[in-house]
Protein backbone atom coordinates (compact mmCIF):
# COMPACT_ATOMS: atom_id res chain seq x y z
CA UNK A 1 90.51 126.19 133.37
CA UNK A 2 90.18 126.99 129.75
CA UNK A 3 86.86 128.79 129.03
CA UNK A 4 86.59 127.34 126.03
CA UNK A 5 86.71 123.73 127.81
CA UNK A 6 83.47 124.85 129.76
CA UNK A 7 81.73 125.99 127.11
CA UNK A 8 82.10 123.01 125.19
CA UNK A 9 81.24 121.22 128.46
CA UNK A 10 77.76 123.20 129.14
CA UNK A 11 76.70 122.69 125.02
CA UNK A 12 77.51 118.84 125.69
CA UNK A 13 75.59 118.89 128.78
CA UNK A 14 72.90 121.61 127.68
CA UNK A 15 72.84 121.50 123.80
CA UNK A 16 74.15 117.80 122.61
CA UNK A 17 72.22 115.41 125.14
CA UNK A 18 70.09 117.92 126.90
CA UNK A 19 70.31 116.31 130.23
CA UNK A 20 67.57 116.50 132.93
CA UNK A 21 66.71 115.49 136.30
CA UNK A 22 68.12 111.90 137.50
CA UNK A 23 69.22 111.57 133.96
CA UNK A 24 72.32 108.74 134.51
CA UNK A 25 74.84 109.83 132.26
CA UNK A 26 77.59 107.15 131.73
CA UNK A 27 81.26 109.68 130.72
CA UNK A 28 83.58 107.16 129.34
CA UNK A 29 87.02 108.44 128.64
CA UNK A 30 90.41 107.45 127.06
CA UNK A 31 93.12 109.09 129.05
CA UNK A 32 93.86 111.25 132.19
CA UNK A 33 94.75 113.88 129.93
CA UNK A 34 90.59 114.23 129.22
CA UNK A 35 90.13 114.85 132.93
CA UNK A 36 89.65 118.80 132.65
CA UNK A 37 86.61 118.38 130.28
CA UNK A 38 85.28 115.64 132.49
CA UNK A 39 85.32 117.63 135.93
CA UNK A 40 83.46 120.12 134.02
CA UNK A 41 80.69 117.28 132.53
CA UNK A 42 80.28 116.41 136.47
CA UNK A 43 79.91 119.90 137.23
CA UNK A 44 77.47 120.64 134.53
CA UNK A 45 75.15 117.04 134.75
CA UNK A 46 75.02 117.73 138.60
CA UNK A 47 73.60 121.49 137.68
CA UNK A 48 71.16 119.73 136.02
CA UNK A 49 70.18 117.51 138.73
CA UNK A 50 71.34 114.44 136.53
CA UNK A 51 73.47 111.80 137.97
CA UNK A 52 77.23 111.29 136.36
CA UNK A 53 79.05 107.69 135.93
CA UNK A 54 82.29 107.55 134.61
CA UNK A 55 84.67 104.80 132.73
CA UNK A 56 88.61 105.35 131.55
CA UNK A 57 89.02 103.25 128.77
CA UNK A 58 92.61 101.49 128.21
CA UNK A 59 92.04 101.19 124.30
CA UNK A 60 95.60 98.81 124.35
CA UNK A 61 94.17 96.23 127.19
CA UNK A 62 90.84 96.54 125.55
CA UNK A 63 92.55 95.40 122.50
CA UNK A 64 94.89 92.84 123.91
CA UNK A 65 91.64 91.27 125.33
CA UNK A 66 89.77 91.01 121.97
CA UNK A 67 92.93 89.51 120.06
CA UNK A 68 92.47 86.38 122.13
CA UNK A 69 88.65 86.85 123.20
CA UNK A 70 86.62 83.46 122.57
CA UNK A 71 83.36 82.62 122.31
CA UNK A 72 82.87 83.44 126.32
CA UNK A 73 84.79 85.86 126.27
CA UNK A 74 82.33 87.69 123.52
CA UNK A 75 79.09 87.20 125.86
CA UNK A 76 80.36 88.49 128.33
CA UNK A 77 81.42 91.45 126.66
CA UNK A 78 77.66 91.64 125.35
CA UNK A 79 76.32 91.49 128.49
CA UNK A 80 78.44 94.30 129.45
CA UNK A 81 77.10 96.45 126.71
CA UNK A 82 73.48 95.28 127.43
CA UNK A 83 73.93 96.11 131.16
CA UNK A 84 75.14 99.95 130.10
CA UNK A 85 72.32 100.14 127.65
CA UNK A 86 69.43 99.09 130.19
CA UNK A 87 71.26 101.34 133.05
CA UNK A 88 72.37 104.74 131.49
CA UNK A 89 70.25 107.34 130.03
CA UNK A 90 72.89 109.12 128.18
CA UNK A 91 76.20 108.61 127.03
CA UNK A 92 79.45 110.54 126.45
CA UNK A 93 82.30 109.06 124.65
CA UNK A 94 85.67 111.14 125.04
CA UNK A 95 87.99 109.97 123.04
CA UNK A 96 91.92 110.22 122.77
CA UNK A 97 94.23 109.05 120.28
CA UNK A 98 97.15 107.46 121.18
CA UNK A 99 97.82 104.85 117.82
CA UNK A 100 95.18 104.02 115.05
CA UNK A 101 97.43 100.65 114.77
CA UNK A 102 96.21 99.52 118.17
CA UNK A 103 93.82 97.46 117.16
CA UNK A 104 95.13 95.44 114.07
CA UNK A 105 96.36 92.15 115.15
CA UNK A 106 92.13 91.80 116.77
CA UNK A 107 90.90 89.04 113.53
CA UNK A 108 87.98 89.61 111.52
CA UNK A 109 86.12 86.68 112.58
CA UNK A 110 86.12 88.30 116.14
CA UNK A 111 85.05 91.62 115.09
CA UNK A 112 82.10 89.70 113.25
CA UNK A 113 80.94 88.09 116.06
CA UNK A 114 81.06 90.97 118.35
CA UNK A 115 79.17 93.16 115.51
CA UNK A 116 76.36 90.32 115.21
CA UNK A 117 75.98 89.42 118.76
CA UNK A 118 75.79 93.32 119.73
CA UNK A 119 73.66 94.53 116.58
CA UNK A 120 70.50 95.04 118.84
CA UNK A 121 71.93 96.86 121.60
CA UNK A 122 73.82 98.72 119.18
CA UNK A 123 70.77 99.91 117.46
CA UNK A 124 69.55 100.66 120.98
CA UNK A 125 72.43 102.81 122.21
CA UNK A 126 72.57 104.85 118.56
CA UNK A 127 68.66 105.14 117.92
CA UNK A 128 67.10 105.55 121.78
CA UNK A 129 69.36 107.00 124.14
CA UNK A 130 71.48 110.30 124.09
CA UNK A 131 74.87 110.17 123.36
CA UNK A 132 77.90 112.40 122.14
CA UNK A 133 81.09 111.13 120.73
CA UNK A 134 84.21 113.36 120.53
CA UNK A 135 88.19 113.88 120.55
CA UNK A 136 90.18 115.02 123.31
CA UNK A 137 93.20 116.97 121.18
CA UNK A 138 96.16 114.64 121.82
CA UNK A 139 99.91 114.94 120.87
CA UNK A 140 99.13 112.15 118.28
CA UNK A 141 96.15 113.96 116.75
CA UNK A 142 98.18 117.16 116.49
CA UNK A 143 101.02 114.54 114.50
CA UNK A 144 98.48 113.97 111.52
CA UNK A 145 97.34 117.56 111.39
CA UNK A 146 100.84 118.18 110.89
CA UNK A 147 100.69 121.10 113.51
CA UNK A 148 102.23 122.21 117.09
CA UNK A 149 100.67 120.64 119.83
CA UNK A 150 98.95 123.98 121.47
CA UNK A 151 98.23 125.34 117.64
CA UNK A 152 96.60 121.88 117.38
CA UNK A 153 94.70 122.26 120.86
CA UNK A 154 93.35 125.67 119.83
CA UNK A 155 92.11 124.60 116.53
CA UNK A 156 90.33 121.83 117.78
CA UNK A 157 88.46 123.72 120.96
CA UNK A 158 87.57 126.34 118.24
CA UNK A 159 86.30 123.57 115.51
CA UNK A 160 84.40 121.52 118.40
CA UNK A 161 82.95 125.01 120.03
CA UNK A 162 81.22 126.69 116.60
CA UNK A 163 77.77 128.18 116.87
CA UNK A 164 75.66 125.02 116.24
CA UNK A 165 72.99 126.60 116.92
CA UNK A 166 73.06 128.84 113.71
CA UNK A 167 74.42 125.84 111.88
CA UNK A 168 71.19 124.12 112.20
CA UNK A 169 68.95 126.77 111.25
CA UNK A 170 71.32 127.39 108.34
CA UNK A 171 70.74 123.62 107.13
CA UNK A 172 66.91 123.69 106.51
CA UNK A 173 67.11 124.75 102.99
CA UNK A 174 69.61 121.89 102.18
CA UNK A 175 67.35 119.54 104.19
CA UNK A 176 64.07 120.48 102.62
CA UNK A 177 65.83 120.21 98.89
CA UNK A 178 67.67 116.84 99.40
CA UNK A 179 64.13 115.40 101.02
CA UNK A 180 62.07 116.26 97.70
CA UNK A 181 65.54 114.79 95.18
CA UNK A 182 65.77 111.52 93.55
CA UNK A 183 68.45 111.16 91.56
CA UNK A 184 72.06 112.08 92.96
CA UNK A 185 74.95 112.30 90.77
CA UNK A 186 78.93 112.58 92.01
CA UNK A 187 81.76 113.81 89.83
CA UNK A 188 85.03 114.45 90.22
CA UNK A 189 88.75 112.84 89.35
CA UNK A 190 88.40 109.55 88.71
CA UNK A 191 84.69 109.19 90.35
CA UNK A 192 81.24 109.57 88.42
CA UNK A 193 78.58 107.76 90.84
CA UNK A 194 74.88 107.78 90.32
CA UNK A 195 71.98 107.06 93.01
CA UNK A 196 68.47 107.67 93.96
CA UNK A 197 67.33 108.97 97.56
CA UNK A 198 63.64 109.12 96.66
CA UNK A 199 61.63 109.10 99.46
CA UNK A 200 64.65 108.85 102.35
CA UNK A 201 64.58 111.25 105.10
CA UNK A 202 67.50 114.02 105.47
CA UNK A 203 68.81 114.09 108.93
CA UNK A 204 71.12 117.40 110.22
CA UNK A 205 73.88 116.63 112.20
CA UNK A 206 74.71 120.13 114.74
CA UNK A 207 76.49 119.55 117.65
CA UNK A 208 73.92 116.86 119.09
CA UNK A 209 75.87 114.04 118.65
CA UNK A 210 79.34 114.20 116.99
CA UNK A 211 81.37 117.47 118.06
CA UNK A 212 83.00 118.95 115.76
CA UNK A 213 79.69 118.53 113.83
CA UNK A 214 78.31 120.01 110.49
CA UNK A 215 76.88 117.36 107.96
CA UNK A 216 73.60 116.03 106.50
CA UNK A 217 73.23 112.74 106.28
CA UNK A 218 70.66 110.69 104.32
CA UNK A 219 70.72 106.93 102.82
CA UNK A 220 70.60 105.84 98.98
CA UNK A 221 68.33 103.55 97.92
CA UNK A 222 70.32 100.01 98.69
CA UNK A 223 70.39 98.86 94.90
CA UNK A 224 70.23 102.27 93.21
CA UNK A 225 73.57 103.32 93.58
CA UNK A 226 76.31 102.64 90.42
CA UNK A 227 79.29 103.71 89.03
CA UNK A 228 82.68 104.94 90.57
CA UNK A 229 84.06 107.08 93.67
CA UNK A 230 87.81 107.17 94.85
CA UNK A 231 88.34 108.88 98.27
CA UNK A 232 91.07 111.38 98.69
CA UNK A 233 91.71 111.24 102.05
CA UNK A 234 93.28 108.73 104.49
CA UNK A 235 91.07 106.16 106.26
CA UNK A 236 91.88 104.45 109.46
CA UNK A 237 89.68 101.31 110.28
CA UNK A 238 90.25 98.65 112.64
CA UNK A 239 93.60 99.33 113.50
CA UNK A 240 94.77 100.02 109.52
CA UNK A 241 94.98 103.22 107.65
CA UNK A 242 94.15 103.21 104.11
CA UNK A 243 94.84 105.59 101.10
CA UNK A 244 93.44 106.39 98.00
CA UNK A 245 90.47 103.78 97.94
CA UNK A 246 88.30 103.70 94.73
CA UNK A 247 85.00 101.61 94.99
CA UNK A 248 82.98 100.30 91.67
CA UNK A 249 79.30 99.89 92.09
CA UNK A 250 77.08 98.04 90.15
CA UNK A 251 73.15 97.92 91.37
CA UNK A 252 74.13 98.85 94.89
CA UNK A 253 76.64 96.21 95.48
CA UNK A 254 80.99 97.01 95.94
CA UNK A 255 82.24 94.96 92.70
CA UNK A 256 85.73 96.05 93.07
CA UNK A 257 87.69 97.89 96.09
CA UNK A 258 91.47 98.95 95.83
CA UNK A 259 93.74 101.37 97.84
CA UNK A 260 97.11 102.29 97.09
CA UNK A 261 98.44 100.75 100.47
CA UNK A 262 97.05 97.34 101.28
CA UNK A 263 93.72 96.34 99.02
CA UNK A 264 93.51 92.61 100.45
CA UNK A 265 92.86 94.09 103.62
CA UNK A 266 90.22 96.44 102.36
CA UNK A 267 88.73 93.47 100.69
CA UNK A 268 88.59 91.72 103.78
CA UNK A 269 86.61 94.72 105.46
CA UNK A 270 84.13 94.40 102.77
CA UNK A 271 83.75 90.64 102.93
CA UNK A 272 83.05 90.81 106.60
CA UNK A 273 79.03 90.63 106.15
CA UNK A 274 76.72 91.08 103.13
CA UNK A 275 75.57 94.80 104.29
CA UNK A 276 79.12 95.91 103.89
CA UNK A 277 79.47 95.95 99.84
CA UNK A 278 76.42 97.99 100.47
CA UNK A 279 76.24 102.00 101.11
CA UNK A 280 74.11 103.28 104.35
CA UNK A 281 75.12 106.58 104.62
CA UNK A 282 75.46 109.71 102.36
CA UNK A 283 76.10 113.05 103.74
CA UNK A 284 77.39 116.20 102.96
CA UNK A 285 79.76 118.10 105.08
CA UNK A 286 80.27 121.93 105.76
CA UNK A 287 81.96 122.65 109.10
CA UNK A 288 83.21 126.44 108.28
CA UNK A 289 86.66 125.63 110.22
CA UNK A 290 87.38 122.47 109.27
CA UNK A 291 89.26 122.90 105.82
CA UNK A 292 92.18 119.71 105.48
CA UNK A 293 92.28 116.34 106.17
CA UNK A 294 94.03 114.47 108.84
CA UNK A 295 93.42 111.04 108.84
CA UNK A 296 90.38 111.20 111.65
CA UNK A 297 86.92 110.60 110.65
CA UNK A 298 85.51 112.44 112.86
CA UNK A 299 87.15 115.85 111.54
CA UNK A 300 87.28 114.56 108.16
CA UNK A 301 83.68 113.71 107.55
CA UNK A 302 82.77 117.45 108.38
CA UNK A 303 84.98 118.90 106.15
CA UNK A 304 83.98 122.38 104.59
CA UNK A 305 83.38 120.77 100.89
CA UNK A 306 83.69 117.35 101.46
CA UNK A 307 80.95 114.31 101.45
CA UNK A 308 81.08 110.74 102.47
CA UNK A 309 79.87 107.72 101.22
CA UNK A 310 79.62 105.18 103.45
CA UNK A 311 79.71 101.51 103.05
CA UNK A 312 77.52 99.38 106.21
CA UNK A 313 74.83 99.81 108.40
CA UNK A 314 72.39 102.53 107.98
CA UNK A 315 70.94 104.55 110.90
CA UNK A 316 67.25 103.78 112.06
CA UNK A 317 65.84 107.15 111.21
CA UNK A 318 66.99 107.05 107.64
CA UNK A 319 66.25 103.34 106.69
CA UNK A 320 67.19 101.81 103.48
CA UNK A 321 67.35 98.52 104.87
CA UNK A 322 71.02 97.74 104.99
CA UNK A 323 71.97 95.42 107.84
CA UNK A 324 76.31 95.19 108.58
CA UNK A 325 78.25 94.71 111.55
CA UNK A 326 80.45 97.59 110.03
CA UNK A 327 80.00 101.53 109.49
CA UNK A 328 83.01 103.12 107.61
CA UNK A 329 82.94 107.01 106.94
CA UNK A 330 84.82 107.33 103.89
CA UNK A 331 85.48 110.91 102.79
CA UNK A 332 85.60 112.68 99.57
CA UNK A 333 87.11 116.43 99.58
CA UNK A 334 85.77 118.48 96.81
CA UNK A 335 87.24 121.99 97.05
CA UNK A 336 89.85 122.80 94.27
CA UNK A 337 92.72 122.51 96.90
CA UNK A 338 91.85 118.77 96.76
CA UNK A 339 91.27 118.29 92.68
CA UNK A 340 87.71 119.79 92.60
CA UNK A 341 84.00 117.88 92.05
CA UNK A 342 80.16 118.45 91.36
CA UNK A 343 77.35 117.43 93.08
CA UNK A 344 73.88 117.37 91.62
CA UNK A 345 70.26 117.00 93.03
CA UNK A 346 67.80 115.72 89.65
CA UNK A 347 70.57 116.88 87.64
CA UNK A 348 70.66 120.68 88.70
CA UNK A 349 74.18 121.57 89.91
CA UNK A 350 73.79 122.41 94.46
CA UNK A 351 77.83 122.17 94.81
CA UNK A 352 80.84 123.05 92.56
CA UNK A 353 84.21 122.26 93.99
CA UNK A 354 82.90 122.63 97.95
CA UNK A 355 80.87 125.79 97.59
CA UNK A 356 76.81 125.54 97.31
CA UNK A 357 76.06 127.54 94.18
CA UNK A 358 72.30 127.82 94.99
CA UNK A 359 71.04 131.19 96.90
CA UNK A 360 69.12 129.53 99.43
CA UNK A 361 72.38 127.17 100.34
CA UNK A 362 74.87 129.88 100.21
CA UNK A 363 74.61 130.57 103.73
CA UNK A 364 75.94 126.95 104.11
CA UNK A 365 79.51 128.51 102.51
C-alpha cells in the first residue's frame, strides 16, 4: 500500500469531513481501480467509530439511463438523492475519468429538469452535510496532462497530499483583504472585467472539501459585474470540452459567449436557466504544485496563478442571490507562461501575472 494513499485517506477521514462516532459516511466511487483508497476510508471511518456505505458508480449506464430518462424516470432519481441526503452524514465522491464525452448525447431539457427538481436537496448535500470530492489518477487523466501514467500517479498523490493545514493559515491575510474590497478589476489578453464584492463573505477552500484544494472563493454582486474575460484553458461540461471561451458582461448578465470549438453549444449551456448568464463564484487559486492546465476542473481551478469566474449557482455561505441549475468553473491562468494578467482589490494591484505582490500575501507564492 502506498503511504501516500493512507495519508490522503486519514486527512479525508480526519482533516476534510472530520468524521465522528456513528457518523454514516456514504463512499461512492467510479472504478475498481479506486479500491486501494477506499479500503483505507473503511479502515480510517471505522477508527473513528463512524459507520462506512459504499456505491461504484458506472458513469456510462448512468448516462445511458438519463439520455432516455422521462418524467418518472426523473422522480425517481430525486427520490434517490433525497433518500441519501436524509440517510448519510457525510459524503465522499471518488472520482475516475474514463471519457469527458460520456455524457453528451443526455439533452438539455433533461439536465434542466433534474437541476430544478433536485435544487433543494442539492443545496442540502453542498451547504449541511460533509462531503469531499476528488480524482482517482486514471490512464485518461494522465492523457490530458500529457504525462506517463506512474509520473502522472505521483504528481497527483503529491498535489492531493500538500500541507493544508499551513495553506489555511497562510490564506487569512487574503481573506481578511478581499472581505473589506469593493471594487474588483481583471486584466489580461483580451479580458478587462470590472465588479463589486462589497459586503460578500470570503470563503478558504484547504483540503475540506475539494482535494487537490487551494482557492478562495467569494461571489460578485449579481448585477455589478461588466466588461470582458476569455478563459485560456480547456473546459469540459456535460459531456463537451470547450476552448478559448470569451464572455461579455453587461450589468451582470452574459450578452455574448463564443469558443473557438462549438459556440452554439456554449450558448445552449447558458440558455439553460436565467441564473446561468449570471456569475456565482469568484475565486482565486494558488495550489503551490499545481502549475499547467489539463482540461479537469478540479486541478485547473487551483492552479498556482490562476482564478475562475464562474457562471450559475452561488454557494449558501456566500449569497448573492443567483439561483441556476448549473455551476461551471471556468479558469483563467495568469502567470506569464500563459500570456500574463493583473488583479486589483479598490484599484491597488494584489496579483501581477500569478504572483501576490503584497507582503502580507507573499506567503501565498
Amino acid at each position: 500500500m502506498d503511504e501516500r494513499i493512507k495519508k490522503l485517506s486519514s486527512t479525508i477521514v480526519n482533516y476534510s469531513i472530520k468524521v465522528k462516532e456513528n457518523d454514516r459516511v456514504l463512499i461512492q466511487y467510479e472504478s475498481e481501480e479506486c479500491k486501494p483508497l477506499v479500503k483505507c476510508l473503511i479502515k480510517d471511518i471505522y477508527k473513528n467509530k463512524g459507520i462506512p456505505f459504499v456505491k461504484l458508480i458506472d458513469s456510462e449506464l448512468n448516462s445511458l439511463i438519463m439520455e432516455s430518462a422521462n418524467e418518472s424516470t426523473i422522480d425517481e432519481m430525486v427520490k434517490m438523492k433525497k433518500y441519501e441526503v436524509d440517510n448519510f452524514d457525510c459524503f465522499i465522491r471518488i472520482c475516475y475519468t474514463l471519457n469527458e464525452y460520456e455524457d453528451k448525447d443526455i439533452s438539455p431539457n433533461i439536465r434542466k429538469e433534474i437541476g430544478s427538481k433536485s435544487q433543494n436537496l442539492d443545496d442540502i448535500r453542498i451547504n449541511e452535510r460533509r462531503w469531499v470530492l476528488l480524482n482517482y489518477p486514471s490512464l485518461i487523466d494522465a492523457y490530458k496532462a500529457k504525462m506517463k501514467y506512474d509520473d502522472f500517479y505521483n504528481y497527483s498523490l503529491d498535489v492531493m497530499n500538500v500541507d493544508y493545514k499551513a495553506m489555511n493559515k497562510n490564506i487569512e491575510p487574503l481573506k481578511k483583504l478581499m472581505e473589506k474590497t469593493d471594487k474588483v478589476r481583471i486584466l489580461g489578453p483580451n479580458t478587462d472585467i470590472t465588479f463589486s464584492i462589497k459586503g460578500m463573505n470570503a470563503v478558504p477552500c484547504c483540503g475540506e472539501a475539494n482535494i487537490p484544494d487551494g482557492e478562495l472563493y467569494t461571489a460578485p454582486i449579481k448585477t455589478s459585474v461588466n466588461g470582458v474575460i476569455t478563459y485560456n484553458t480547456p473546459s469540459p461540461y456535460q459531456g463537451n470540452v470547450f476552448n478559448d471561451i470569451r464572455l461579455e458582461f453587461e450589468n451582470g448578465k452574459i450578452i455574448n459567449a463564443t469558443c473557438s470549438n462549438d459556440s452554439n453549444k456554449l450558448k445552449e449551456i447558458f440558455d439553460t436557466d436565467e441564473g446561468a448568464r449570471y456569475i456565482g463564484e469568484f475565486s482565486l487559486g494558488f495550489n503551490p504544485k499545481i502549475t499547467f492546465p489539463m482540461g479537469d476542473i478540479l486541478y485547473d481551478e487551483k492552479i498556482m496563478g490562476s482564478l475562475h469566474f464562474t457562471p450559475g449557482r452561488c454557494y449558501k455561505d456566500c449569497d448573492n442571490g443567483n439561483i441556476s441549475a448549473i455551476h461551471w468553473d471556468l479558469v483563467l491562468i495568469q502567470t506569464k507562461e500563459y500570456g500574463g494578467g493583473e488583479v486589483y482589490f479598490d484599484d491597488v494591484l494584489i496579483r501581477k501575472d500569478g504572483k501576490f505582490v503584497l507582503d502580507e500575501l507573499k506567503e501565498l507564492n
